[in-house]
C-alpha atoms as a PDB file:
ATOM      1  CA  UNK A   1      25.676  88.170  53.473  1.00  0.00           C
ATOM      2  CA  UNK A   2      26.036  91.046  51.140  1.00  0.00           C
ATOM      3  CA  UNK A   3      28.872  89.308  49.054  1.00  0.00           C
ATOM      4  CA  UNK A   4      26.495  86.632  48.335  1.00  0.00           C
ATOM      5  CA  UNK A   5      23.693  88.427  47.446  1.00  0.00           C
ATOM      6  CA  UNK A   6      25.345  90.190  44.832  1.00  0.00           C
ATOM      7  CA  UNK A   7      27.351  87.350  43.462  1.00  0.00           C
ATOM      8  CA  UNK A   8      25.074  86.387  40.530  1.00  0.00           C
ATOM      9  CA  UNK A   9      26.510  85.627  37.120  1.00  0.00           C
ATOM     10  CA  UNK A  10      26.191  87.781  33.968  1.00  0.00           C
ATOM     11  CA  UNK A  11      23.293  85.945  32.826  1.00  0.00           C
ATOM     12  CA  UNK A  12      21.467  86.602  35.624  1.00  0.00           C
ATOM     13  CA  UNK A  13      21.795  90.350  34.851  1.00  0.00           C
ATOM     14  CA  UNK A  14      20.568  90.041  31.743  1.00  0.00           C
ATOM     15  CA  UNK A  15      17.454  87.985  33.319  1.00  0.00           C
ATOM     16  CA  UNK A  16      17.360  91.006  35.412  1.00  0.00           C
ATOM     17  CA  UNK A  17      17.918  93.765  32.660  1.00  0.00           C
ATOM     18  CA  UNK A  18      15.118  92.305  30.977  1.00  0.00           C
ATOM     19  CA  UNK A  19      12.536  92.692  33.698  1.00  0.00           C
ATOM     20  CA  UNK A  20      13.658  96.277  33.592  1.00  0.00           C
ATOM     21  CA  UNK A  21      13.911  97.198  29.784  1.00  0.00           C
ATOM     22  CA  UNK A  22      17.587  97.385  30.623  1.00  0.00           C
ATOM     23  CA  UNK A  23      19.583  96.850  27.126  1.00  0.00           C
ATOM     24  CA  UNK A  24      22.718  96.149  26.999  1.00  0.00           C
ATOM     25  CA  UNK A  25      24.999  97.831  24.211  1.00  0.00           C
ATOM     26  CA  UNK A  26      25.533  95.677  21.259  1.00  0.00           C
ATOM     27  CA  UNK A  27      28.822  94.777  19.390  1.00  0.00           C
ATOM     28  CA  UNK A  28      30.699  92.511  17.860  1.00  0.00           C
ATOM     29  CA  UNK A  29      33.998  92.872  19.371  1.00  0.00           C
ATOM     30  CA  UNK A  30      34.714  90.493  22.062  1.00  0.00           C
ATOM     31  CA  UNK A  31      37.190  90.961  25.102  1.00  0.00           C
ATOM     32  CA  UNK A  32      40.404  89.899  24.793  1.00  0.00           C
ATOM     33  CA  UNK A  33      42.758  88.708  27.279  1.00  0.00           C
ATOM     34  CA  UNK A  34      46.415  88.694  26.959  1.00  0.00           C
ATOM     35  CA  UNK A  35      47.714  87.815  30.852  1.00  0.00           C
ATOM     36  CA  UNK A  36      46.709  85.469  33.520  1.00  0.00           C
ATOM     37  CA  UNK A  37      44.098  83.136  32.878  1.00  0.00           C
ATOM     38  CA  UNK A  38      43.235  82.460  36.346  1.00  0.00           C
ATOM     39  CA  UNK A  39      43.863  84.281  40.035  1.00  0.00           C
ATOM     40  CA  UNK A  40      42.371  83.064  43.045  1.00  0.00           C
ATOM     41  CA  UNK A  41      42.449  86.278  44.813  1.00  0.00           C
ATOM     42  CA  UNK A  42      40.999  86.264  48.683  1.00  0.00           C
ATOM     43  CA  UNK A  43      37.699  87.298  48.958  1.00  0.00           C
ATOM     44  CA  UNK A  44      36.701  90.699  50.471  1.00  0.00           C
ATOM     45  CA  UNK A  45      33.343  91.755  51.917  1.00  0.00           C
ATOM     46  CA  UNK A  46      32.894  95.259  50.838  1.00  0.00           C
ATOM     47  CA  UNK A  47      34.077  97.791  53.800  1.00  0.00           C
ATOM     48  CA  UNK A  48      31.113  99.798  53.854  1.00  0.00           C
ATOM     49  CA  UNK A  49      28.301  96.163  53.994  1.00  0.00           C
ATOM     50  CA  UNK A  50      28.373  95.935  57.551  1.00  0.00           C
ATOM     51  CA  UNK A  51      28.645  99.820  58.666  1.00  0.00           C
ATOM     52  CA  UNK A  52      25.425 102.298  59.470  1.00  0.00           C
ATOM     53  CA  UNK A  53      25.310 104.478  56.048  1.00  0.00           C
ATOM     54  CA  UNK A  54      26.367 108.314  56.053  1.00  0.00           C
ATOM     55  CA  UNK A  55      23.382 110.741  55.142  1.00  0.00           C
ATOM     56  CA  UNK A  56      24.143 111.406  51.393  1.00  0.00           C
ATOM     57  CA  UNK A  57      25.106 114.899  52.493  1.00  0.00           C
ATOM     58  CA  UNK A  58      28.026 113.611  54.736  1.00  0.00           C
ATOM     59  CA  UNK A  59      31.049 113.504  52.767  1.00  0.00           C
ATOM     60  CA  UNK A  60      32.051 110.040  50.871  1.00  0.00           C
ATOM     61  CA  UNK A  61      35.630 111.489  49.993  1.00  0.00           C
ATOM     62  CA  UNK A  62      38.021 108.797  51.077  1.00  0.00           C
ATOM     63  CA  UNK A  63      41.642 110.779  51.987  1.00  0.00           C
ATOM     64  CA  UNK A  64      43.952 107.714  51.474  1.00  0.00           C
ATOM     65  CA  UNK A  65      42.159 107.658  47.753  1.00  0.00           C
ATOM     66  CA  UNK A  66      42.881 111.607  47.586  1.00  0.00           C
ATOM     67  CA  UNK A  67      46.312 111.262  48.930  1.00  0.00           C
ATOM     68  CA  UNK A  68      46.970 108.958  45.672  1.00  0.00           C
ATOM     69  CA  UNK A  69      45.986 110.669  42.653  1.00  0.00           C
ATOM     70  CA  UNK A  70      47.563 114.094  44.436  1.00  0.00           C
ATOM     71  CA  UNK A  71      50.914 112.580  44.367  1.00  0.00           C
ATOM     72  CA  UNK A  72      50.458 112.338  40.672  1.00  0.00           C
ATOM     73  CA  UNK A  73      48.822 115.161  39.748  1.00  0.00           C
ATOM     74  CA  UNK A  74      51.604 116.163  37.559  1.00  0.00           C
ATOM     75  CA  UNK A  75      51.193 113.839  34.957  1.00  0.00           C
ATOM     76  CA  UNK A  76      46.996 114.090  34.097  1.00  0.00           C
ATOM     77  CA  UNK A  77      48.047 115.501  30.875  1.00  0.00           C
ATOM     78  CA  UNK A  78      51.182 113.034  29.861  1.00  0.00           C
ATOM     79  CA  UNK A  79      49.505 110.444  27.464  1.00  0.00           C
ATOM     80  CA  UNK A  80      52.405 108.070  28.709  1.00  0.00           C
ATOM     81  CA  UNK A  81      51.988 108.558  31.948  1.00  0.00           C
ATOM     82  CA  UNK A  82      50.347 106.896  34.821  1.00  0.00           C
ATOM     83  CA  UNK A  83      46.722 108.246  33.205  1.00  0.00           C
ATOM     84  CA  UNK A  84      47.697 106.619  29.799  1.00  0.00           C
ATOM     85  CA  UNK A  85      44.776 104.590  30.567  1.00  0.00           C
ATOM     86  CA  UNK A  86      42.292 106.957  30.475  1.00  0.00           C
ATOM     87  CA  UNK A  87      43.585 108.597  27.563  1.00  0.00           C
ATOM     88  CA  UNK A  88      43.348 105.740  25.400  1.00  0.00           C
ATOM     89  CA  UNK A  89      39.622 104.817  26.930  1.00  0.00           C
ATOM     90  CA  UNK A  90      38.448 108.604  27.097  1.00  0.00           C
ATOM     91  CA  UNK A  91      37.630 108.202  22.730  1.00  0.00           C
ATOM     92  CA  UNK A  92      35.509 105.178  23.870  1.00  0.00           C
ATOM     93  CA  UNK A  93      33.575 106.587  26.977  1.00  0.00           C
ATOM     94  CA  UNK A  94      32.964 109.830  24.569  1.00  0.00           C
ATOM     95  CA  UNK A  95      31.255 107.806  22.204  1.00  0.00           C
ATOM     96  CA  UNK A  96      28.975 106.038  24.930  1.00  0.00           C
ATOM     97  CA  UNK A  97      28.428 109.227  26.315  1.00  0.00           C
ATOM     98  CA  UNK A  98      27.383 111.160  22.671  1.00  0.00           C
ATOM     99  CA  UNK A  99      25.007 108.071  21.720  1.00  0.00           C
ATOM    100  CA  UNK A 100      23.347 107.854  25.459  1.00  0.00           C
ATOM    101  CA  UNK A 101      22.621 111.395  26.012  1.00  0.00           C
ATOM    102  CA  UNK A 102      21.983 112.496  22.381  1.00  0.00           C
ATOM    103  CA  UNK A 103      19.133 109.970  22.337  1.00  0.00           C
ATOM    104  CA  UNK A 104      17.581 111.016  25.553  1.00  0.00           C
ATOM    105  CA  UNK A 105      17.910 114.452  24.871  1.00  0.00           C
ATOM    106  CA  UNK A 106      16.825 114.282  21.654  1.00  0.00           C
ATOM    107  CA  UNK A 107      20.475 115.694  20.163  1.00  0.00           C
ATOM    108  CA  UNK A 108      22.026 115.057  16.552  1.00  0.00           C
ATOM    109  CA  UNK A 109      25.059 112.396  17.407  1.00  0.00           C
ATOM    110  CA  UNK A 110      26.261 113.722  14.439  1.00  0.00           C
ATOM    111  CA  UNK A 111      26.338 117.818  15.155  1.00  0.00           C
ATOM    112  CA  UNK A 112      29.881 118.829  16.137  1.00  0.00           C
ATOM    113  CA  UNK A 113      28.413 120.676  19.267  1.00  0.00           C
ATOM    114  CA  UNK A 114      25.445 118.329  20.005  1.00  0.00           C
ATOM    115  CA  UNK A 115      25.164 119.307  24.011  1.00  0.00           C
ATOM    116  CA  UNK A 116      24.673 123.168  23.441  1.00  0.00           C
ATOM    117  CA  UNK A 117      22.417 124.334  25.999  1.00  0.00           C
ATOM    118  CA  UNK A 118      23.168 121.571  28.235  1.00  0.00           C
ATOM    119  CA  UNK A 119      24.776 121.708  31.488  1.00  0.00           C
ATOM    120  CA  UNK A 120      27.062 119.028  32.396  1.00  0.00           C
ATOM    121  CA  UNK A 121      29.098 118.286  35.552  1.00  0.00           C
ATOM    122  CA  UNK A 122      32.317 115.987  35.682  1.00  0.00           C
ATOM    123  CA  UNK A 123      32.135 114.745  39.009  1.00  0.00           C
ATOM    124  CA  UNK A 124      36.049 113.498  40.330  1.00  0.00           C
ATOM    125  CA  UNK A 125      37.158 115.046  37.119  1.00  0.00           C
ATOM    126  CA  UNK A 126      40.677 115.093  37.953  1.00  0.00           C
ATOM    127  CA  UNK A 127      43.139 116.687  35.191  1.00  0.00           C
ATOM    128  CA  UNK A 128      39.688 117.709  32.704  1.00  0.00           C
ATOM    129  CA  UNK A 129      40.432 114.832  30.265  1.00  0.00           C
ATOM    130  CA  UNK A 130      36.957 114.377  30.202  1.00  0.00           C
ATOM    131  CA  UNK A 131      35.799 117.786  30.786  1.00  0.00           C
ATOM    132  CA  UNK A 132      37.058 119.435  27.777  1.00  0.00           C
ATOM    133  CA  UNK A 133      35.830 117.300  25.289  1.00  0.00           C
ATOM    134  CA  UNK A 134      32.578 117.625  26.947  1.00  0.00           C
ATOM    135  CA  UNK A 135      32.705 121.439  26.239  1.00  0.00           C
ATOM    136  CA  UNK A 136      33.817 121.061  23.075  1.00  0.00           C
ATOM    137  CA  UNK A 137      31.091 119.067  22.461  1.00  0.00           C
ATOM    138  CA  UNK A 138      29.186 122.243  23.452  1.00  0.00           C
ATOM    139  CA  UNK A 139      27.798 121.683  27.201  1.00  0.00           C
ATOM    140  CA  UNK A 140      28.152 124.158  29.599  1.00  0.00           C
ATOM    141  CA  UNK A 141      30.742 122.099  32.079  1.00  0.00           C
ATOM    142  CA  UNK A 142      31.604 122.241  35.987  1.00  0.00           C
ATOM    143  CA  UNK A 143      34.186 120.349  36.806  1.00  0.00           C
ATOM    144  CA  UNK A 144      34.862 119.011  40.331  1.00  0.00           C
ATOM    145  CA  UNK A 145      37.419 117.439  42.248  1.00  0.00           C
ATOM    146  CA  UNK A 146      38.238 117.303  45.840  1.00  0.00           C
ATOM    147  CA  UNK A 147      42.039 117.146  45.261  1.00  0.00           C
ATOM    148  CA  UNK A 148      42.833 120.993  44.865  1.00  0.00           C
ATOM    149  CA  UNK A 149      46.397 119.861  42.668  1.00  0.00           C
ATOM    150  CA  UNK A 150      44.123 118.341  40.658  1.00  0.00           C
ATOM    151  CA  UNK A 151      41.631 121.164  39.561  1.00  0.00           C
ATOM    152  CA  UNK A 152      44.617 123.483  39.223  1.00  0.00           C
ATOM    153  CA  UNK A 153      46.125 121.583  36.677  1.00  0.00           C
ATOM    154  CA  UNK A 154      42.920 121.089  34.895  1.00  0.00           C
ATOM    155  CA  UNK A 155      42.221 124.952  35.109  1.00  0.00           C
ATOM    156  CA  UNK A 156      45.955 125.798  33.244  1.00  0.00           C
ATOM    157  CA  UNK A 157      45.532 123.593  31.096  1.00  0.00           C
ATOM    158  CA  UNK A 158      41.582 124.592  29.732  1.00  0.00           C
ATOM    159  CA  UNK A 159      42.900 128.316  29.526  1.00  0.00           C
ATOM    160  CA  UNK A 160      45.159 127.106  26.342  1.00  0.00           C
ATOM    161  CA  UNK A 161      42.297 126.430  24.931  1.00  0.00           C
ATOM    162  CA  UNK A 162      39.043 129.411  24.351  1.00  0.00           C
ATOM    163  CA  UNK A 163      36.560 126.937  24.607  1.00  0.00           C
ATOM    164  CA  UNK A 164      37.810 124.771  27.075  1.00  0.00           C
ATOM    165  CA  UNK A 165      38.619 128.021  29.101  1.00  0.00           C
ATOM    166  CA  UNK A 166      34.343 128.359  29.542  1.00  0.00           C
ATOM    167  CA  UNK A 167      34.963 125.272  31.959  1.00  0.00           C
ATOM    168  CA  UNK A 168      33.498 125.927  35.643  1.00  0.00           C
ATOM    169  CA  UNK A 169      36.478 123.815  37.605  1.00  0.00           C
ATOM    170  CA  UNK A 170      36.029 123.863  41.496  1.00  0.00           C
ATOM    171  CA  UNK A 171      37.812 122.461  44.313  1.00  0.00           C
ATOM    172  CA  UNK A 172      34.563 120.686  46.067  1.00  0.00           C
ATOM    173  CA  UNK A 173      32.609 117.626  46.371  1.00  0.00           C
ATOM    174  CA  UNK A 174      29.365 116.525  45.287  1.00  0.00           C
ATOM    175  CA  UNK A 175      27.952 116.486  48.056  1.00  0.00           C
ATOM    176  CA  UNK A 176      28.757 120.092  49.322  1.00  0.00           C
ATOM    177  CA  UNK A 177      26.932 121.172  45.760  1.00  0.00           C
ATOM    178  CA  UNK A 178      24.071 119.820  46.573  1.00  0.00           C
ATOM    179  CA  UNK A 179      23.606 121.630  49.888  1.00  0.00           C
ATOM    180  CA  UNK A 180      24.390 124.516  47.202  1.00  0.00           C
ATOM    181  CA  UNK A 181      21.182 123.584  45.172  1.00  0.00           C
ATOM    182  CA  UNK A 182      23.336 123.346  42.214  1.00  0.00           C
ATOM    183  CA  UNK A 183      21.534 121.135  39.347  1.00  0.00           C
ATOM    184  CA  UNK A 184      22.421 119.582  35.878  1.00  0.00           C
ATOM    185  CA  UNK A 185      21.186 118.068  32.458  1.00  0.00           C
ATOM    186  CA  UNK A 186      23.061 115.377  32.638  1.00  0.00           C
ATOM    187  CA  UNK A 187      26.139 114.242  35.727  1.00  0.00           C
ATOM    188  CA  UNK A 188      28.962 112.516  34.889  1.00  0.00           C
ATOM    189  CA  UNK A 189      31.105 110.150  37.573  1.00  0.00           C
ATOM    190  CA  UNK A 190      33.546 108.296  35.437  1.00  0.00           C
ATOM    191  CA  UNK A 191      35.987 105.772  37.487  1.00  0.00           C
ATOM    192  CA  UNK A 192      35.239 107.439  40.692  1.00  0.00           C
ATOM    193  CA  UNK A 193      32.869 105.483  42.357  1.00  0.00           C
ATOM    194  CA  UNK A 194      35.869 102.463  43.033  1.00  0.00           C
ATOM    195  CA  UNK A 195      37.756 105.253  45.004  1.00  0.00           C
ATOM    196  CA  UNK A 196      34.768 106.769  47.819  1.00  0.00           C
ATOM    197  CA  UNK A 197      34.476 105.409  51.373  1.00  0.00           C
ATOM    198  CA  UNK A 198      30.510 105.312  50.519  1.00  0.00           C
ATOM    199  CA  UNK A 199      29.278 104.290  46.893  1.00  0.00           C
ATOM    200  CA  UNK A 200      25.462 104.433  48.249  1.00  0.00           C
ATOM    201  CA  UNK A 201      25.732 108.198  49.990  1.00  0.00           C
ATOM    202  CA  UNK A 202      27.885 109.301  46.608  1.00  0.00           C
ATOM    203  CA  UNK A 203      25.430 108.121  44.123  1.00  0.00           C
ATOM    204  CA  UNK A 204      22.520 109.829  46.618  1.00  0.00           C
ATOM    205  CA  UNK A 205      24.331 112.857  45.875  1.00  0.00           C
ATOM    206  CA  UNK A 206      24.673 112.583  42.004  1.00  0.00           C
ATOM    207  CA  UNK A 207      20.883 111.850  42.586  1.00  0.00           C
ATOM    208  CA  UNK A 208      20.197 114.686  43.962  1.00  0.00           C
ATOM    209  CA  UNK A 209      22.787 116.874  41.489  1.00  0.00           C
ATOM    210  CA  UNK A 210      20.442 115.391  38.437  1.00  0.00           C
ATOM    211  CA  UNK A 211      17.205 117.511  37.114  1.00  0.00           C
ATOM    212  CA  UNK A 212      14.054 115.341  37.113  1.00  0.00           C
ATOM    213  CA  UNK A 213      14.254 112.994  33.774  1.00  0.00           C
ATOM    214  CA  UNK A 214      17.931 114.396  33.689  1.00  0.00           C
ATOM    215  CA  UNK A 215      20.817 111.674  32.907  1.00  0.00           C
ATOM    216  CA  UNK A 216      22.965 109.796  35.078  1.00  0.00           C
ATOM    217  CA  UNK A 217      26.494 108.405  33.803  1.00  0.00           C
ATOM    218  CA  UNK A 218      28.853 105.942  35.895  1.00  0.00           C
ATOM    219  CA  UNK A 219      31.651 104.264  35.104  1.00  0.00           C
ATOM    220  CA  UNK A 220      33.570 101.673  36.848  1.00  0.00           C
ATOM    221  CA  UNK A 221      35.109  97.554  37.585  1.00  0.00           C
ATOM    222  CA  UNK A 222      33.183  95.577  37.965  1.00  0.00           C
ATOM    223  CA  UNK A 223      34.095  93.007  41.304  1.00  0.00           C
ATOM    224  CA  UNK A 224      35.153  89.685  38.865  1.00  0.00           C
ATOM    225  CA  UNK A 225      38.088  87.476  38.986  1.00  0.00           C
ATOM    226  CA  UNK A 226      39.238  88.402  35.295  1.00  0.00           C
ATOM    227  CA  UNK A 227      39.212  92.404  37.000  1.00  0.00           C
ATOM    228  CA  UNK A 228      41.218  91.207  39.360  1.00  0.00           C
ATOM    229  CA  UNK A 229      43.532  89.832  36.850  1.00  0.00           C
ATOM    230  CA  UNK A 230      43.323  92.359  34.376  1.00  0.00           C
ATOM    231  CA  UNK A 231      42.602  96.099  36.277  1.00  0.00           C
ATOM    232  CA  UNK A 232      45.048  94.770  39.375  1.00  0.00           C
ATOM    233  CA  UNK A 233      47.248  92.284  38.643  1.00  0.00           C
ATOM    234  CA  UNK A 234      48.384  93.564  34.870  1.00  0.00           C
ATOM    235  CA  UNK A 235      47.925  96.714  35.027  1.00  0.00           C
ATOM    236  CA  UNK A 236      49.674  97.815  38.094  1.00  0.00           C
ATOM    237  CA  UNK A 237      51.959  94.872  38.799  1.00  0.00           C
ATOM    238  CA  UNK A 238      52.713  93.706  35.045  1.00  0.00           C
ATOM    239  CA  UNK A 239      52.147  96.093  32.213  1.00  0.00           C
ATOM    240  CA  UNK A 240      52.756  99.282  34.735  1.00  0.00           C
ATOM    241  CA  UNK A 241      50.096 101.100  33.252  1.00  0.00           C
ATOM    242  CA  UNK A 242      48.642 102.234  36.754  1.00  0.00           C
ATOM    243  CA  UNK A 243      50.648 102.805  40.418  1.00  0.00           C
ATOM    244  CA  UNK A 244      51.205 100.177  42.251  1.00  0.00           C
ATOM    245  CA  UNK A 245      47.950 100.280  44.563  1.00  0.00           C
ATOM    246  CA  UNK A 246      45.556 101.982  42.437  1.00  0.00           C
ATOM    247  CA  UNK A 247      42.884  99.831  42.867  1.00  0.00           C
ATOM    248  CA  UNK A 248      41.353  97.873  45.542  1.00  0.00           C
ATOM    249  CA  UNK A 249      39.606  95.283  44.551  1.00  0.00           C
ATOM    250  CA  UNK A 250      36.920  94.520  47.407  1.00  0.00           C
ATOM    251  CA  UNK A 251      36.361  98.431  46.480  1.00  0.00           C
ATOM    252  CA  UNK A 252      35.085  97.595  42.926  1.00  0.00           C
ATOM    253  CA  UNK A 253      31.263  97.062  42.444  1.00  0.00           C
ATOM    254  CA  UNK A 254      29.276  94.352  40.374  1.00  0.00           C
ATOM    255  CA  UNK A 255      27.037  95.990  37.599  1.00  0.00           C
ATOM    256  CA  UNK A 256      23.981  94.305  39.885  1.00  0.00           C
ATOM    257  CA  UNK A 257      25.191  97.117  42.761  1.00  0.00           C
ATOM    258  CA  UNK A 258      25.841  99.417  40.927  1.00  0.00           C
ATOM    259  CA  UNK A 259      22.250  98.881  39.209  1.00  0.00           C
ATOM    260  CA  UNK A 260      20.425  98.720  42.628  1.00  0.00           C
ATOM    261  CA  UNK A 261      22.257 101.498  44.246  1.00  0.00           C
ATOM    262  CA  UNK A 262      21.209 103.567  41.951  1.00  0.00           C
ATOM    263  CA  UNK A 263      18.062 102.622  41.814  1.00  0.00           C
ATOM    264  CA  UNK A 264      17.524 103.432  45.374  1.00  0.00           C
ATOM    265  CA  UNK A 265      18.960 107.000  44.725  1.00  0.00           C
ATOM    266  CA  UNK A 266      15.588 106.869  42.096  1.00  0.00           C
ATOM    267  CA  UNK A 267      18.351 106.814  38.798  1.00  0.00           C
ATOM    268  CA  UNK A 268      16.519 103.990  36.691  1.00  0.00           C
ATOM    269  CA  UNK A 269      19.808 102.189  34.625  1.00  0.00           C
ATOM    270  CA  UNK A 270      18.842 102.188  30.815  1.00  0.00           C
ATOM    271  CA  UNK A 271      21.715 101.013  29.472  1.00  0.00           C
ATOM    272  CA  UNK A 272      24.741  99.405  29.720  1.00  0.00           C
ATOM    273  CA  UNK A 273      27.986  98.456  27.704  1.00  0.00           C
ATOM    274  CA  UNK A 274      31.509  97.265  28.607  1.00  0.00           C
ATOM    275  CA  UNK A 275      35.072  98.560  27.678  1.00  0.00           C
ATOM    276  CA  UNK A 276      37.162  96.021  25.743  1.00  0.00           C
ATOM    277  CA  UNK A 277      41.194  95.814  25.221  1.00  0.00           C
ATOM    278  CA  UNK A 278      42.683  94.609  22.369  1.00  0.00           C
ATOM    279  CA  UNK A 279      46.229  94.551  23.068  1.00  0.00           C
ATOM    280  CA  UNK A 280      46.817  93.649  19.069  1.00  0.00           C
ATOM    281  CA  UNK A 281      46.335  97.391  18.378  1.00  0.00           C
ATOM    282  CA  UNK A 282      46.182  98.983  21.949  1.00  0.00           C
ATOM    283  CA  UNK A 283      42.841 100.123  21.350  1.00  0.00           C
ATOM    284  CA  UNK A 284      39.505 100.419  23.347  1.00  0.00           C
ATOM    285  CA  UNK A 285      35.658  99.754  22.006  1.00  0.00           C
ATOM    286  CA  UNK A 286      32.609  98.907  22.957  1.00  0.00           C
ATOM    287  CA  UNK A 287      30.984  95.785  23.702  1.00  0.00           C
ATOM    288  CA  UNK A 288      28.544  93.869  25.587  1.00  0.00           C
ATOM    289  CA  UNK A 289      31.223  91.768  28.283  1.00  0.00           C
ATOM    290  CA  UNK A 290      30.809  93.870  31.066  1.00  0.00           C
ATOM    291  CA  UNK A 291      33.286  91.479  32.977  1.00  0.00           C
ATOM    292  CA  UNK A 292      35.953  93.949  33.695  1.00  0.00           C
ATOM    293  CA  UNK A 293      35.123  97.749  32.841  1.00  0.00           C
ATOM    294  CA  UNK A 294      31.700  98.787  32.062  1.00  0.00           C
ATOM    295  CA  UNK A 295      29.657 102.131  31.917  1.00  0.00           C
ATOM    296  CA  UNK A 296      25.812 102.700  32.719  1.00  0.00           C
ATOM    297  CA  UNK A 297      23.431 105.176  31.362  1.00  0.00           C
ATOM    298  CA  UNK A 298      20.488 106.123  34.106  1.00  0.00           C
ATOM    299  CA  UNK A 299      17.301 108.490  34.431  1.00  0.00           C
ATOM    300  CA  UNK A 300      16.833 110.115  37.214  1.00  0.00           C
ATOM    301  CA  UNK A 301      13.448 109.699  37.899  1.00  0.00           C
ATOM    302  CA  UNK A 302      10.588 112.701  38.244  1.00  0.00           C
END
C-alpha cells in the first residue's frame, strides 16, 4: 500500500538523505510543543494513491481548496488575522530561501538586493506576502494564484509600494504557464502543495517552470501525528490561528514523498530544514525536526 511505503521514520530519511548528499539544515533550537501530547487520529490513504495520474498539464487546482482561501481573501494583509501564521513564519522561510538560493547561485546573503537579475515565480502566492519581499530582495517576481480575489488584493497592495509595484501578479495556474513556455531562476511553492487535488502533476509542472540547474523551493506538513496535533488540532480547533478546516490531514505529505515526487519530476532535493514554534516568545526558526513543517531546497536537473 502506498501509506505503508511511505511510513518510514525520520531516521530512515536521514539513512536516505545520506545516500543522496541530502543535508539537513543544522540548529540548535529544538521544537517545542505546548498542546496535546498524543492524538490517535484515523488513518487516511492519500486520495490521489489509488487514482490514474493527470498529465502534468491537466490542471491540479482543487475548487473546494480555492473556495476557502477566497472567502478570506480580505484579510492576507491583517497580521492578526486568519494568515497570522504566515506572517510570523514568512521572516523564517525568507531566511531559508536567501541562504539556499544565494549559495547555488553564487549570491552575497549579505547584499540587500542579492537576487538582481533573477527571475522568480511565487507559485499559489495568495495576498504577495511572500512576493514582495522577494522583489525587494531584487528578483524580478511573477506572482500566481488561481483565486482571482486573491491576486487583486496582492496587486493593490504592491502598488503602495515602487518596488513591489515591478511585481508580475496573474490570475493563472502553473500549469497553464507552462503550455506558455514561461521559465524561471528559481520557483517558489510555499504551503501549496497540501491544498492541490494532484501533488505529482503540480510538482511536474514546477518542473517544467524551472531552467535547467535552476532551483526548486517547497514548503509544506509533513503527514505525522504531532502535525496532526499541532497544524490541525491547535491551530484551527484550539489556538484559532487558522479556519476551522484549513487543513486536511491525509492531504499533507511525508518529506520521503515529497523527496521522491520530486525526484521523478527530475528536481534532485539538496536540502532540507524544519520550522519550529516556540510559544515562549511566539517566534519561528530553523531547525532540523522536520516533524511538523518543513521546507526543501531542489535542482532541477539538466
Amino acid at each position: 500500500m502506498f501509506h505503508t511505503m511511505f511510513s518510514r521514520s525520520l531516521y530512515q530519511l536521514q539513512k536516505l538523505s545520506r545516500r543522496n548528499d541530502l543535508s539537513l539544515h543544522n540548529s540548535s533550537t529544538k521544537f517545542k510543543h505546548a498542546v496535546l501530547a498524543a492524538f490517535q487520529p484515523i488513518l487516511h490513504t492519500r486520495p490521489y494513491a489509488n487514482n490514474p495520474q493527470p498529465a502534468a498539464s491537466a490542471s491540479s487546482v482543487d475548487q473546494a481548496e480555492l473556495a476557502k482561501f477566497a472567502a478570506i481573501a480580505e484579510s492576507w494583509w491583517d497580521a492578526e488575522g486568519p494568515f497570522k501564521p504566515l506572517h510570523v513564519m514568512n521572516p523564517t522561510r525568507l531566511t531559508f530561501i536567501r541562504s539556499t538560493l544565494c549559495r547555488h547561485f553564487g549570491k552575497d546573503p549579505f547584499s540587500a538586493r542579492p537576487f538582481e537579475g533573477l527571475k522568480f515565480i511565487d507559485v499559489g502566492c495568495g495576498g504577495g506576502i511572500l512576493s514582495e519581499p522577494l522583489a525587494r530582495m531584487g528578483a524580478s517576481v511573477t506572482g500566481i494564484d488561481a483565486v482571482e480575489k486573491n491576486i487583486k488584493i496582492a496587486q493593490v497592495h504592491a502598488d503602495l509600494d515602487p518596488v513591489a509595484s515591478s511585481i508580475e501578479y496573474r490570475c493563472t495556474t502553473a500549469e497553464n504557464l507552462v503550455e506558455e513556455q514561461m521559465k524561471f531562476d528559481a520557483v517558489l511553492a510555499l504551503e501549496v502543495i497540501e491544498h492541490v487535488a494532484n501533488p505529482a502533476g503540480f510538482c511536474k509542472s514546477l518542473s517544467a517552470l524551472t531552467v535547467p540547474n535552476g532551483a526548486t523551493i517547497v514548503s509544506t506538513i509533513n503527514r505525522s501525528m504531532r502535525a496532526y496535533a499541532t497544524a490541525i488540532i491547535a491551530a484551527e480547533y484550539i489556538l484559532h490561528w487558522l479556519p476551522k478546516g484549513t487543513h486536511q490531514w491525509s492531504s499533507f505529505l511525508t518529506p520521503e514523498e515529497l523527496v521522491l515526487t520530486l525526484q521523478r519530476a527530475s528536481i534532485s532535493v539538496e536540502e532540507m530544514a524544519g520550522f519550529a514554534y516556540d510559544p515562549l516568545t511566539g517566534q519561528w526558526s530553523l531547525t532540523d525536526d522536520i516533524g511538523v513543517n518543513f521546507i526543501a531546497f531542489g535542482i532541477k536537473k539538466q
